[in-house]
Protein backbone atom coordinates (compact mmCIF):
# COMPACT_ATOMS: atom_id res chain seq x y z
CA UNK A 1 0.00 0.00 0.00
CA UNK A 2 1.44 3.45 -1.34
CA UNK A 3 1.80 5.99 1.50
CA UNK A 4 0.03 9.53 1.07
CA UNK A 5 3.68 11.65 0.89
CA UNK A 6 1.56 14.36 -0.43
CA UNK A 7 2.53 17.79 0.57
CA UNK A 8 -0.76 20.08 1.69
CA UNK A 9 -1.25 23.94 -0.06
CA UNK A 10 -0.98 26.31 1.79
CA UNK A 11 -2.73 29.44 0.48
CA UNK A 12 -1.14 33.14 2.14
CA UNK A 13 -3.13 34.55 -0.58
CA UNK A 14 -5.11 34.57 -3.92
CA UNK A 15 -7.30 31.82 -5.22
CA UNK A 16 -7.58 29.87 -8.54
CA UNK A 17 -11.39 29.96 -9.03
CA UNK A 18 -13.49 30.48 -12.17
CA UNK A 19 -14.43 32.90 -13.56
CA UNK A 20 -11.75 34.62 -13.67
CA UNK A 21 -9.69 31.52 -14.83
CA UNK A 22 -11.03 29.74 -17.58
CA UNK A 23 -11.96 26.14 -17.09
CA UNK A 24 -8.89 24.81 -18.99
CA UNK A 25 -6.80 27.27 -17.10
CA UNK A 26 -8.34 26.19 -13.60
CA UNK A 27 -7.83 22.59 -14.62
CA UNK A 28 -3.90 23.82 -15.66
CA UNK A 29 -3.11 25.28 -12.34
CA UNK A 30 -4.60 22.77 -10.30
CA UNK A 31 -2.65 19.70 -12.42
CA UNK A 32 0.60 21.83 -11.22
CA UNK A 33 0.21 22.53 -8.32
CA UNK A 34 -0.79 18.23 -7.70
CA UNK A 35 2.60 17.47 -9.07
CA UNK A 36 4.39 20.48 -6.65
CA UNK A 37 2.39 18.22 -4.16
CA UNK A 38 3.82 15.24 -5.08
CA UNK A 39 6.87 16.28 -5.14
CA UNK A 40 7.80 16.35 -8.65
CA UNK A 41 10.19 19.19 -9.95
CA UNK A 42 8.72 21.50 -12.53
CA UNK A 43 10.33 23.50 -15.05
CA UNK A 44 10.35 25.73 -18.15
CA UNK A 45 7.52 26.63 -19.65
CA UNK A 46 5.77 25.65 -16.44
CA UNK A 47 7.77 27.12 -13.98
CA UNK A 48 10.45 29.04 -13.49
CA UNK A 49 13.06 30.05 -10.20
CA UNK A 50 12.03 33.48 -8.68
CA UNK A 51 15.41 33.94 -6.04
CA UNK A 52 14.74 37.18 -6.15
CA UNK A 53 11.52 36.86 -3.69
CA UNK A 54 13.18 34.11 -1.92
CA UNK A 55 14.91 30.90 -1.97
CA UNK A 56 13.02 27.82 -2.78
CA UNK A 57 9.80 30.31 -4.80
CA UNK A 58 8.76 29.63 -8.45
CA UNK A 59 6.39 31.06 -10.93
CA UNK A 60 3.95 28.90 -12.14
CA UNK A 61 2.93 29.97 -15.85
CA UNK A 62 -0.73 28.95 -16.74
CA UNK A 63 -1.46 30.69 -19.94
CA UNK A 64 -5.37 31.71 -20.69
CA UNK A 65 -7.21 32.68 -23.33
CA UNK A 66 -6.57 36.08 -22.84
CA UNK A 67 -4.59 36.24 -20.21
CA UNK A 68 -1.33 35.01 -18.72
CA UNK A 69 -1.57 34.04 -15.04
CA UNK A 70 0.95 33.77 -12.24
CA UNK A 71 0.97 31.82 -8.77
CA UNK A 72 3.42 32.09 -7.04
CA UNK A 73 5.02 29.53 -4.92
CA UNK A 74 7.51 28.41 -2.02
CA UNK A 75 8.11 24.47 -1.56
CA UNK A 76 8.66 24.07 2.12
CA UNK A 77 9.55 20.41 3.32
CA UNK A 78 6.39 20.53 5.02
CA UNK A 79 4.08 22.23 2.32
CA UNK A 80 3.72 24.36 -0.94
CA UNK A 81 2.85 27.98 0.01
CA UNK A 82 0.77 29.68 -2.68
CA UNK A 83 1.95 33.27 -1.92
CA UNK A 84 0.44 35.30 -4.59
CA UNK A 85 -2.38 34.58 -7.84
CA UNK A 86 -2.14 37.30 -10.28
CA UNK A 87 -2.42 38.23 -14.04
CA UNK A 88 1.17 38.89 -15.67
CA UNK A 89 0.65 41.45 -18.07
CA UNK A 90 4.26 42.78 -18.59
CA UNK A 91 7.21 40.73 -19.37
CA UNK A 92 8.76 41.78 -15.59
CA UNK A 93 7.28 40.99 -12.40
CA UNK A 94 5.51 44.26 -10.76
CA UNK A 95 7.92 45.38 -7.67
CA UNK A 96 4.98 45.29 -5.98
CA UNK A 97 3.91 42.02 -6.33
CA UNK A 98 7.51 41.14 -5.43
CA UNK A 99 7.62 42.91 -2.36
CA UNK A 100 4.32 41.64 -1.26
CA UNK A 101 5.44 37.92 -1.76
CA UNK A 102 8.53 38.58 0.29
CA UNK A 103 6.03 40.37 2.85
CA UNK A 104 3.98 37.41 3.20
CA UNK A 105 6.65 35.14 3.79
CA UNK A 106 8.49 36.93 6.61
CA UNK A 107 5.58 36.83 8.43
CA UNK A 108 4.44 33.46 7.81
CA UNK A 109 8.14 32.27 9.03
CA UNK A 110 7.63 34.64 11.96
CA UNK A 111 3.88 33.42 12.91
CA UNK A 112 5.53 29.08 11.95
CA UNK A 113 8.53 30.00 14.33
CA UNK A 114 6.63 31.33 17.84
């Protein structure tokens, strides 16, 4: 019997809901985000290293009809933290939407740690 080594979601933020996802898209993220959960390693076009929020955080890609959405994520040993769900409509990451990431995860390492 196979054990359940399936890591849970956290969610600090956003949600992948339709609308506004598309079906297909909604069925995209969530087939990503079961293989973060099972531990597989993702990569280009899927995914992609974002150091610059923190170590261990990716951008998922899921593209849309007419849109190009982002979650972003942080694979803990204990869980996948979804940190931020938003549309990508420049080729660079907002400095916003950076900051806020990197926001959210210093406090949820502060509120995991007391």
């Amino acid at each position: 019997m196979r054990q359940n080594t399936s890591k849970p979601l956290v969610w600090l933020h956003g949600a992948v809901k339709t609308p506004p996802f598309s079906q297909a898209a909604r069925i995209e993220a969530g087939v990503l985000l079961r293989q973060l959960q099972e531990g597989l390693s993702l990569e280009l076009p899927h995914s992609r290293p974002m150091p610059s929020i923190s170590r261990h955080c990716h951008e998922l890609r899921i593209r849309d009809i007419n849109k190009n959405w982002r979650i972003i994520d942080r694979i803990d040993e204990d869980a996948i933290l979804i940190v931020e769900v938003f549309n990508k409509t420049t080729r660079k990451t907002p400095k916003s939407v950076l900051e806020m990431c990197q926001k959210r995860l210093r406090k949820y390492d502060a509120d995991v740690e007391e």
